[in-house]
N, C-alpha and C. Protein backbone atom coordinates (compact mmCIF):
# COMPACT_ATOMS: atom_id res chain seq x y z
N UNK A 1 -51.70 19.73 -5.82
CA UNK A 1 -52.04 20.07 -4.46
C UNK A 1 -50.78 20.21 -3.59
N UNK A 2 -49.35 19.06 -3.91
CA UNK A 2 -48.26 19.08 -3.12
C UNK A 2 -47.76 20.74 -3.48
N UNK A 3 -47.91 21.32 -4.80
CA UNK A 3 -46.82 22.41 -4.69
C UNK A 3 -47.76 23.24 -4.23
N UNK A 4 -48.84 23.52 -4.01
CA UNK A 4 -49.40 24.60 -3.58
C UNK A 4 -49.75 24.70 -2.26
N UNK A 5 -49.38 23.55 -1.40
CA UNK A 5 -48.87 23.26 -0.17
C UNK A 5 -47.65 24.17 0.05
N UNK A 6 -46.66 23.40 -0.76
CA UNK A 6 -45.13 24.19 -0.48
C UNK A 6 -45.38 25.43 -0.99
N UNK A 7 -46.02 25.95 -1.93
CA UNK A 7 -45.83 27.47 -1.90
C UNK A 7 -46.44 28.06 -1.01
N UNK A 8 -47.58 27.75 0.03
CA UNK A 8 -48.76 28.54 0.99
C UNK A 8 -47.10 28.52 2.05
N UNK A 9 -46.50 27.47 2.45
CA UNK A 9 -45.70 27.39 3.21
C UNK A 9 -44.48 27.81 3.75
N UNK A 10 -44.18 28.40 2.01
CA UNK A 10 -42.76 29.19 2.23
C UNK A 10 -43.03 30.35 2.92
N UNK A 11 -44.22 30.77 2.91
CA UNK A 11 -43.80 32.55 4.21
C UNK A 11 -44.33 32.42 5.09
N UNK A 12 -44.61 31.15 5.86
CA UNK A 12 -44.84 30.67 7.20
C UNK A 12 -44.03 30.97 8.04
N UNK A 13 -42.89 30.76 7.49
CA UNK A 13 -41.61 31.54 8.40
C UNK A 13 -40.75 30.20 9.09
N UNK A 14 -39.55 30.44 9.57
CA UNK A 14 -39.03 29.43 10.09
C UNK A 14 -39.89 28.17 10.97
N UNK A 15 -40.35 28.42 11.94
CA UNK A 15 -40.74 27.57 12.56
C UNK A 15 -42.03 26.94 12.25
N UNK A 16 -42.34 27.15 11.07
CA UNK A 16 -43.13 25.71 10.52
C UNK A 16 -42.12 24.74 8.99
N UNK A 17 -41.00 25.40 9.00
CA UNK A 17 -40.23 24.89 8.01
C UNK A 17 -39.31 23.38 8.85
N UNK A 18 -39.89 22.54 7.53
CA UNK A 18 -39.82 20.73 7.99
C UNK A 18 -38.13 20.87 8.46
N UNK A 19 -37.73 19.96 9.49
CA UNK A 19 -36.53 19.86 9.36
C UNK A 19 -35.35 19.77 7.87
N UNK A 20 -35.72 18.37 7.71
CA UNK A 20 -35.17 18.02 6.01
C UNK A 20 -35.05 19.00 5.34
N UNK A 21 -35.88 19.76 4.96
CA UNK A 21 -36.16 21.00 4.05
C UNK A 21 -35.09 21.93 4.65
N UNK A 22 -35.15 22.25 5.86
CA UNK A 22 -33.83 23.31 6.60
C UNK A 22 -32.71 22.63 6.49
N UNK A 23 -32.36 21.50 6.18
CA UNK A 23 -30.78 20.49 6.20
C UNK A 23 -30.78 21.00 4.80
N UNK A 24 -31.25 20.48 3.75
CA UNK A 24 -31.04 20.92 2.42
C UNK A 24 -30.68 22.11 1.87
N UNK A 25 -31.60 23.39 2.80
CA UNK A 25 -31.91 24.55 2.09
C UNK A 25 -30.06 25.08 2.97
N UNK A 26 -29.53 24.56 3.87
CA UNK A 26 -28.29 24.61 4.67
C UNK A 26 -26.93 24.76 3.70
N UNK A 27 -26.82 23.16 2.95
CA UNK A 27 -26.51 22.39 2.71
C UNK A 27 -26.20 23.47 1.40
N UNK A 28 -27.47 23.67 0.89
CA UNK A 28 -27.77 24.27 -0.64
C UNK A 28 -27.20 25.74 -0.71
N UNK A 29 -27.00 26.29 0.70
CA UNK A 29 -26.50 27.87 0.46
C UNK A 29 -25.06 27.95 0.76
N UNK A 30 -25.10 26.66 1.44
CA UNK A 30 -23.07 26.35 1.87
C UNK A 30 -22.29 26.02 0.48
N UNK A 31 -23.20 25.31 -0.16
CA UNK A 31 -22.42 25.10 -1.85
C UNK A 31 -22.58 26.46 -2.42
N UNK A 32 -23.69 26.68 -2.82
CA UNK A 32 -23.32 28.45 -3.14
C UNK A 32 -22.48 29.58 -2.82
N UNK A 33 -22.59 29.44 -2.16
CA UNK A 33 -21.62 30.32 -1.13
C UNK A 33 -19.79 29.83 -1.24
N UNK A 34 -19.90 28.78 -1.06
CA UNK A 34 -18.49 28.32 -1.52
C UNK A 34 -17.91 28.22 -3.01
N UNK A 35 -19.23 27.86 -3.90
CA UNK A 35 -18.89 27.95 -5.26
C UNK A 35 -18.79 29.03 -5.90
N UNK A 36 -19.58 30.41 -4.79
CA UNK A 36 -18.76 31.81 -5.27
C UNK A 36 -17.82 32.39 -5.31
N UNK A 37 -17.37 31.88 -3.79
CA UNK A 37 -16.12 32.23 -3.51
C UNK A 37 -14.94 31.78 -4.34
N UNK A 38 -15.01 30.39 -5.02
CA UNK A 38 -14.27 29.75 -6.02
C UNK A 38 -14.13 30.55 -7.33
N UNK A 39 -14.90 30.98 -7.52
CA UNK A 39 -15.22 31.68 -9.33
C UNK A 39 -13.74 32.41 -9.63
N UNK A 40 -13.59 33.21 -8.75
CA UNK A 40 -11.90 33.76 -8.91
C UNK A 40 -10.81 32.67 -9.39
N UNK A 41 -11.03 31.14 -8.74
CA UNK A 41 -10.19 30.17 -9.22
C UNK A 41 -10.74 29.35 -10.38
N UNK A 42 -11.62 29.12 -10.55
CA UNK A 42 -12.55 28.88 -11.80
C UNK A 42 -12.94 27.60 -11.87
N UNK A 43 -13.22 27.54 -9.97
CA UNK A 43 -13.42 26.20 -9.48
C UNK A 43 -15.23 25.97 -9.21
N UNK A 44 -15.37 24.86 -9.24
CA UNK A 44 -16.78 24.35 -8.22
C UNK A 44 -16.19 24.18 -6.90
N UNK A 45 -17.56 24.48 -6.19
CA UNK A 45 -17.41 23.17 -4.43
C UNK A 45 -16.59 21.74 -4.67
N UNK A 46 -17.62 21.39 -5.17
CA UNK A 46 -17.44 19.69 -5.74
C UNK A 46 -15.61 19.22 -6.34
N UNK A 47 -15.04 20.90 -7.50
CA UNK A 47 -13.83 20.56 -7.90
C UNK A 47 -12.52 20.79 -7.13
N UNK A 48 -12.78 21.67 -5.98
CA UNK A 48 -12.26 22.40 -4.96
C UNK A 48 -11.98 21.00 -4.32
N UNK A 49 -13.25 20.38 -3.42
CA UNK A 49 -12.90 19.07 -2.72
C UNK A 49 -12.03 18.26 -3.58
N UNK A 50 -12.64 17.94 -4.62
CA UNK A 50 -11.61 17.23 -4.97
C UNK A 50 -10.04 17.03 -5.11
N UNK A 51 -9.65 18.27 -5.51
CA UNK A 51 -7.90 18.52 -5.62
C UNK A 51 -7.48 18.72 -3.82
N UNK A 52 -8.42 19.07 -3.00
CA UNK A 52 -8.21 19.40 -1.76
C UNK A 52 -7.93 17.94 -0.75
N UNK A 53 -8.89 17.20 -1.46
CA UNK A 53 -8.52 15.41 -1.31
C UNK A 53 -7.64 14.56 -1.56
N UNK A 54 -7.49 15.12 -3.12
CA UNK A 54 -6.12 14.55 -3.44
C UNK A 54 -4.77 15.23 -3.08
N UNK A 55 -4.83 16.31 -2.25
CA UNK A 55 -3.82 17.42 -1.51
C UNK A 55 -2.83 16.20 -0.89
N UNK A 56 -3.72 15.25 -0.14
CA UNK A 56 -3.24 14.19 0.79
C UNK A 56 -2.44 13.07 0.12
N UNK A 57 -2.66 12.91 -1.07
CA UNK A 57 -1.99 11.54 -1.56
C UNK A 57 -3.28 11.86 -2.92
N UNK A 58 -2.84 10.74 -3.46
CA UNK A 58 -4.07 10.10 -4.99
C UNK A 58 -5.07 9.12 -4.35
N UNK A 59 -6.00 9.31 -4.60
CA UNK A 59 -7.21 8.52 -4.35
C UNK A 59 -7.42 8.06 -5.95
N UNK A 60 -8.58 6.93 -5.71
CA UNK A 60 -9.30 6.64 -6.46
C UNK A 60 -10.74 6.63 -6.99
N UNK A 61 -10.98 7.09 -8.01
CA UNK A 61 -12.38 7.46 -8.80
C UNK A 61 -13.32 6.82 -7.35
N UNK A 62 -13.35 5.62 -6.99
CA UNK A 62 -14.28 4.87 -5.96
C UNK A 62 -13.94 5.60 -4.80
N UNK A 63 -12.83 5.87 -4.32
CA UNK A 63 -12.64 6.87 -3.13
C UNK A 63 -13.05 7.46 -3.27
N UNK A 64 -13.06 8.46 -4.06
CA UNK A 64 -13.97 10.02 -4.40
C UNK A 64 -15.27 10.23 -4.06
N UNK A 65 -15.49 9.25 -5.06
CA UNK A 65 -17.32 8.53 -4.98
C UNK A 65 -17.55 8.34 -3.23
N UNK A 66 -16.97 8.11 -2.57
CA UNK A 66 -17.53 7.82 -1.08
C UNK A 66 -16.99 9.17 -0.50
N UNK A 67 -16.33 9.88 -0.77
CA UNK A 67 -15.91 11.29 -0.40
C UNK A 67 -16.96 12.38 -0.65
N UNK A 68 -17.53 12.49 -1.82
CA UNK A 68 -18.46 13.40 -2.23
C UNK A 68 -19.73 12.89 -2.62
N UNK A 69 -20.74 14.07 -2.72
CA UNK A 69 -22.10 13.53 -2.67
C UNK A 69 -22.41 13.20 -3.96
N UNK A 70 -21.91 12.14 -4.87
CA UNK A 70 -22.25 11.92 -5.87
C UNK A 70 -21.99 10.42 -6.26
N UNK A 71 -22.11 10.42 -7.36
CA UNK A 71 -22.10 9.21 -7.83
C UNK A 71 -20.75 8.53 -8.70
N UNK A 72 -20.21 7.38 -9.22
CA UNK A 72 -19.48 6.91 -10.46
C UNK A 72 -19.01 8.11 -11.21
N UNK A 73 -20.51 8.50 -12.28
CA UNK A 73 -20.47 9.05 -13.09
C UNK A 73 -20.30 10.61 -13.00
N UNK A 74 -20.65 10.99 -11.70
CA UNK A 74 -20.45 12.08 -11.18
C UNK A 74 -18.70 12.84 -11.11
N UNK A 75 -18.28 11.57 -10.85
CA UNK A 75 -16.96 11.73 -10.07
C UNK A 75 -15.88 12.19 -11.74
N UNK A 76 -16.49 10.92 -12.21
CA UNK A 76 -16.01 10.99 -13.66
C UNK A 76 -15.36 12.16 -14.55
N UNK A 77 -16.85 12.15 -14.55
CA UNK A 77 -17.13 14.22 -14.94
C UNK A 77 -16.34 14.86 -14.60
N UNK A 78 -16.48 14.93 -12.96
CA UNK A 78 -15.66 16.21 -12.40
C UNK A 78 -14.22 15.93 -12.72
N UNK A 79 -13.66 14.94 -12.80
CA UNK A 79 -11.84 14.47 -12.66
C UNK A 79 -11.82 15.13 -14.34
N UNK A 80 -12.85 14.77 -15.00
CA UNK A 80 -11.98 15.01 -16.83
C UNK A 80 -11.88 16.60 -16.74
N UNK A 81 -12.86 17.18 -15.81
CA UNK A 81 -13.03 18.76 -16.26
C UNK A 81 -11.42 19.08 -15.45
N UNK A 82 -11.52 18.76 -13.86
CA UNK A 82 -9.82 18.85 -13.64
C UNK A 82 -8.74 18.48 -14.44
N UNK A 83 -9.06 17.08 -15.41
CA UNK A 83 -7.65 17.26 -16.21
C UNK A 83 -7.80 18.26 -17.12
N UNK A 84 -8.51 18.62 -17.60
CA UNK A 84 -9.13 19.45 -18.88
C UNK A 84 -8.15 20.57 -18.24
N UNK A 85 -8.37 21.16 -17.28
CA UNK A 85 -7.55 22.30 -16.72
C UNK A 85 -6.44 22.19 -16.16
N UNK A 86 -5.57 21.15 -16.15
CA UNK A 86 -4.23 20.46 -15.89
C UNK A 86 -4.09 20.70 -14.30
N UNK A 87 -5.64 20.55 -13.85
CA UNK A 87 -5.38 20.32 -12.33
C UNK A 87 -4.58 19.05 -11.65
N UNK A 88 -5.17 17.79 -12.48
CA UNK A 88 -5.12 16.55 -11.84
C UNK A 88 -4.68 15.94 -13.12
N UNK A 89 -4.02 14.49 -12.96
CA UNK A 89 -3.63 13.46 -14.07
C UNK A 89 -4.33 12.13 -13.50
N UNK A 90 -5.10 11.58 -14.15
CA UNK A 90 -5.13 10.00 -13.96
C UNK A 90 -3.66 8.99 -14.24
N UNK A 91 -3.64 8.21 -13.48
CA UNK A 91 -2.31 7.23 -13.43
C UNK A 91 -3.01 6.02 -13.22
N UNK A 92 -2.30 4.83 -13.94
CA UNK A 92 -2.86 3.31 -13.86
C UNK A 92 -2.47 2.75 -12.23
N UNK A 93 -3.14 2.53 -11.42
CA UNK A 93 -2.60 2.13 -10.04
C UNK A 93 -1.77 1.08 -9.99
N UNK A 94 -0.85 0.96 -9.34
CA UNK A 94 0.40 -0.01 -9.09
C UNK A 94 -0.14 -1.11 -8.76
N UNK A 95 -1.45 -0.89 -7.80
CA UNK A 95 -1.82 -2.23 -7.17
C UNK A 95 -3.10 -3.32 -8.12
N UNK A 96 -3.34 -2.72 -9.16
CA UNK A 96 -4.36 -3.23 -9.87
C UNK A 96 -4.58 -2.20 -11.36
N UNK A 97 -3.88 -2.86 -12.42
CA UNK A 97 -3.79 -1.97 -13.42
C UNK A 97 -5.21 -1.69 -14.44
N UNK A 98 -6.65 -2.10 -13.88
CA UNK A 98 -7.41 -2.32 -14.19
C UNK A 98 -8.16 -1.20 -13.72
N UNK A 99 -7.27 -0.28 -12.55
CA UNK A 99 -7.95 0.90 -12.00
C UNK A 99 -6.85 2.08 -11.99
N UNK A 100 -7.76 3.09 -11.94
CA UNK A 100 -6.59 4.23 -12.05
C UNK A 100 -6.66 4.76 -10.83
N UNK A 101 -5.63 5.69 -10.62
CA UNK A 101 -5.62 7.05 -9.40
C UNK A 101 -5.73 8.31 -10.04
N UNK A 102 -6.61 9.48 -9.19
CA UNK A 102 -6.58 10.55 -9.67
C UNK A 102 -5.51 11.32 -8.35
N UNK A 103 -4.65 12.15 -9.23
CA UNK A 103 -3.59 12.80 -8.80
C UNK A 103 -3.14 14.31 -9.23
N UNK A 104 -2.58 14.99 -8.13
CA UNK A 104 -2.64 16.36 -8.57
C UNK A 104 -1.17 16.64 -9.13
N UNK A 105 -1.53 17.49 -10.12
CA UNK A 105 -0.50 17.79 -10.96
C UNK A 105 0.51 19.40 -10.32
N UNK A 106 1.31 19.75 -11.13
CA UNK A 106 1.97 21.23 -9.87
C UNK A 106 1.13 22.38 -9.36
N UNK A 107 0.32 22.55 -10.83
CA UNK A 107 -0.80 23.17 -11.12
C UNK A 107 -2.05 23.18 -9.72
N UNK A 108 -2.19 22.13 -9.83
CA UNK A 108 -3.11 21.90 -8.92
C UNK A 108 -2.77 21.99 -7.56
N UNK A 109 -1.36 21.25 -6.85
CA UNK A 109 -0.83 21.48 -5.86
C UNK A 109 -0.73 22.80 -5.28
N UNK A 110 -0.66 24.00 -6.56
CA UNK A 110 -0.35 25.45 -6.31
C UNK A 110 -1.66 25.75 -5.97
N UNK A 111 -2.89 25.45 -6.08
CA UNK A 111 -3.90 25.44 -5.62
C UNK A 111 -4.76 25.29 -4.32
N UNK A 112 -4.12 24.44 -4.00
CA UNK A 112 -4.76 23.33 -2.49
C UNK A 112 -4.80 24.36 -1.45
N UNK A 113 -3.68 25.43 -1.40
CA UNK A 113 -3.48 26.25 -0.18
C UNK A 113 -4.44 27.45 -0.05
N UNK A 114 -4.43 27.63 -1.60
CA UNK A 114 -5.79 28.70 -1.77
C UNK A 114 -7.46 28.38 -1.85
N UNK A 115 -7.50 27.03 -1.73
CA UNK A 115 -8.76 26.39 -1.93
C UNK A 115 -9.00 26.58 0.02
N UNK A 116 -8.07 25.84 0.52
CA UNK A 116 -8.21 25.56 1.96
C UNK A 116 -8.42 26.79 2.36
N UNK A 117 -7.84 27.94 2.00
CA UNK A 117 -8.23 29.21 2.43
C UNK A 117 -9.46 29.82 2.67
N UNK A 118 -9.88 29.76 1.59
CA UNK A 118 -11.15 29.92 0.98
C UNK A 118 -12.17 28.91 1.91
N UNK A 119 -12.06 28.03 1.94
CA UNK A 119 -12.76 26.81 3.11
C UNK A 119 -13.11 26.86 4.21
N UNK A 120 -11.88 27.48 4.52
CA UNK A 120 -11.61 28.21 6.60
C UNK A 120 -12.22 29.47 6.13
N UNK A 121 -12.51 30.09 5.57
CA UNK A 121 -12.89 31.48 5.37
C UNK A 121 -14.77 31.07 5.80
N UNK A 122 -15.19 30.54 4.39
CA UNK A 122 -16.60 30.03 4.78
C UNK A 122 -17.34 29.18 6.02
N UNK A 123 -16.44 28.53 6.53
CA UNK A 123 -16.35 27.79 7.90
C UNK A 123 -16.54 28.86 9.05
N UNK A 124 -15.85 29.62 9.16
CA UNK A 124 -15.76 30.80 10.33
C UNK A 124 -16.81 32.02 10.13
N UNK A 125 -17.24 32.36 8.80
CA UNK A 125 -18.49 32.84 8.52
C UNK A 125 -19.16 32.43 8.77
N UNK A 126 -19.63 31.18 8.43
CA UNK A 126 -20.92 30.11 8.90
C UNK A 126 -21.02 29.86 10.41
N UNK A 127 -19.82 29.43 10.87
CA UNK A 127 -20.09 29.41 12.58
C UNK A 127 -19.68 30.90 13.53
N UNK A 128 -19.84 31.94 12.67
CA UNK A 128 -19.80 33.22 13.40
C UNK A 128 -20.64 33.23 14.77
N UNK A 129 -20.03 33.81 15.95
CA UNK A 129 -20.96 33.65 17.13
C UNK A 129 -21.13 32.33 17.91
N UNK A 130 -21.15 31.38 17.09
CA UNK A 130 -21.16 29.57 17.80
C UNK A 130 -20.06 29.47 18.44
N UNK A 131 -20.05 28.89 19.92
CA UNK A 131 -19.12 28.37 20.53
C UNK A 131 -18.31 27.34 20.03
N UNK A 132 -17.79 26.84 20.98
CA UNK A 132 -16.99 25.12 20.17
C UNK A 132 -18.17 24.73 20.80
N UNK A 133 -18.39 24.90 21.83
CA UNK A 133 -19.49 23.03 22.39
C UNK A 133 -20.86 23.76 21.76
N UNK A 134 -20.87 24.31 21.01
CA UNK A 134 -21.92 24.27 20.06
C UNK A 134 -21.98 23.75 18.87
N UNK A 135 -20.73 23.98 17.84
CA UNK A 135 -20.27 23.33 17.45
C UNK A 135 -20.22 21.88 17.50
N UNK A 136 -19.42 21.34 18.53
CA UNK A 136 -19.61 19.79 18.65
C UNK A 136 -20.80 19.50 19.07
N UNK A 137 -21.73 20.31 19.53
CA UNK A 137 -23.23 19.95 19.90
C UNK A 137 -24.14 19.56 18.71
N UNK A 138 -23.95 20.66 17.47
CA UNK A 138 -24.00 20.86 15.91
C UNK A 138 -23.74 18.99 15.79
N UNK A 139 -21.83 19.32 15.29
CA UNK A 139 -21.33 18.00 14.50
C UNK A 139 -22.18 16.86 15.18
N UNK A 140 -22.48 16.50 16.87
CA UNK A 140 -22.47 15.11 17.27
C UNK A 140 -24.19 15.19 16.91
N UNK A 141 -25.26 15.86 16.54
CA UNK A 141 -26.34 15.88 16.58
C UNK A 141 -26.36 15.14 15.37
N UNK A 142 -25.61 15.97 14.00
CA UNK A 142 -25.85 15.49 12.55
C UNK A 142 -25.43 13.91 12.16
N UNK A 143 -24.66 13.56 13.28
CA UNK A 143 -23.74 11.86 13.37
C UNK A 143 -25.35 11.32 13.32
N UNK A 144 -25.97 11.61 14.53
CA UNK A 144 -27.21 11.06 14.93
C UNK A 144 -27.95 10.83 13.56
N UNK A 145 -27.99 12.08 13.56
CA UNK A 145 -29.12 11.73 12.52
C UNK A 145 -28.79 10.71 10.88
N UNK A 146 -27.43 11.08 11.27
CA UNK A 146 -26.91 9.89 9.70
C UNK A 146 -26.78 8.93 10.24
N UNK A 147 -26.70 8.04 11.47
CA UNK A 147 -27.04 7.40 12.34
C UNK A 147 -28.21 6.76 12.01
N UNK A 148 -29.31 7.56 12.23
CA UNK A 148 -30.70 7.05 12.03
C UNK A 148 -30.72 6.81 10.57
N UNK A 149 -30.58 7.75 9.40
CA UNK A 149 -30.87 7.68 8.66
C UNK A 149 -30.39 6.10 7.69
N UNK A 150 -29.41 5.67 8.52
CA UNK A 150 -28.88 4.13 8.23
C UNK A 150 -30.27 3.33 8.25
N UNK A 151 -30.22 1.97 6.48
CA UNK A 151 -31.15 1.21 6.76
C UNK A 151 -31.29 0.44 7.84
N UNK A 152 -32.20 0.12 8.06
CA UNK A 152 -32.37 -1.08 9.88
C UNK A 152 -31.64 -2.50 8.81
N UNK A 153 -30.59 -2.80 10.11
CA UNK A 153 -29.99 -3.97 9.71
C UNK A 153 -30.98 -5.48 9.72
C-alpha cells in the first residue's frame, strides 16, 4: 500500500512533495551531478572530498568519518581505492601509533586544484539566480533543521 502511495504521488507535482523527500532528492542530484563532473578525473563525490580534505593537512580515518556521510567502514573503502590510485598514503600517527593518518601523495596534491574547480563550478550552477542573503537564508534555515533534527537531550 506504502509504494503505491509513493507512486500515485510522484506526478502530484512539487507542492505535495514531503519536505525530507525534496532534501534527499537535492542532496541525491548534487552527488550526481558532481560525480559526473569527476568521471574525467576518475573520481567519486565522496573521493573528491576526500583528497580535497586532506588538501589541508592529514586527517584521520575518524576525522573523515565525521567529515562525510558515512560510516568506519565506509571511509575505509574509499581511502584503499585512493591508495589503489596513488592518490593518498596511510602513515602511522606520531601521536598514537595505534592509529594512522590519511595523506595526500604528489599525485593527489596535483589534483586538489582541479577537484576545487570542479566544486565552485557546481556551486554557482546550483545557486544560479540566488542572491547571497538567500543563500545565507538557504545555509541558516538547514543549521535549523540539523538543529532540530538533534536527539532531545
Amino acid at each position: 500500500m506504502a509504494i503505491r502511495r509513493l507512486a500515485e504521488t510522484s506526478h502530484l507535482g512539487t507542492e505535495v512533495e514531503g519536505m525530507g523527500r525534496l532534501l534527499l532528492r537535492v542532496v541525491r542530484e548534487m552527488r550526481r551531478g558532481f560525480d559526473r563532473s569527476l568521471e574525467e578525473l576518475g573520481l567519486t563525490a565522496q573521493q573528491a572530498e576526500i583528497l580535497f580534505r586532506c588538501g589541508a593537512g592529514e586527517l584521520t580515518p575518524k576525522q573523515l568519518t565525521n567529515l562525510l556521510t558515512t560510516d568506519n567502514a565506509g571511509v575505509t573503502r574509499l581511502v584503499d581505492r585512493l591508495e589503489r590510485k596513488g592518490l593518498v598514503t596511510r602513515h602511522a600517527s606520531a601521536d598514537d601509533r595505534r592509529s594512522v593518518t590519511v595523506r595526500l601523495t604528489r599525485s593527489g596534491r596535483t589534483l586538489v586544484p582541479r577537484v576545487a574547480r570542479l566544486g565552485h563550478a557546481q556551486r554557482r550552477r546550483l545557486f544560479d539566480g540566488f542572491s547571497a542573503a538567500e543563500q545565507e537564508q538557504l545555509r541558516s534555515l538547514l543549521h535549523r533543521i540539523l538543529e532540530n533534527a538533534e536527539p532531545p537531550a
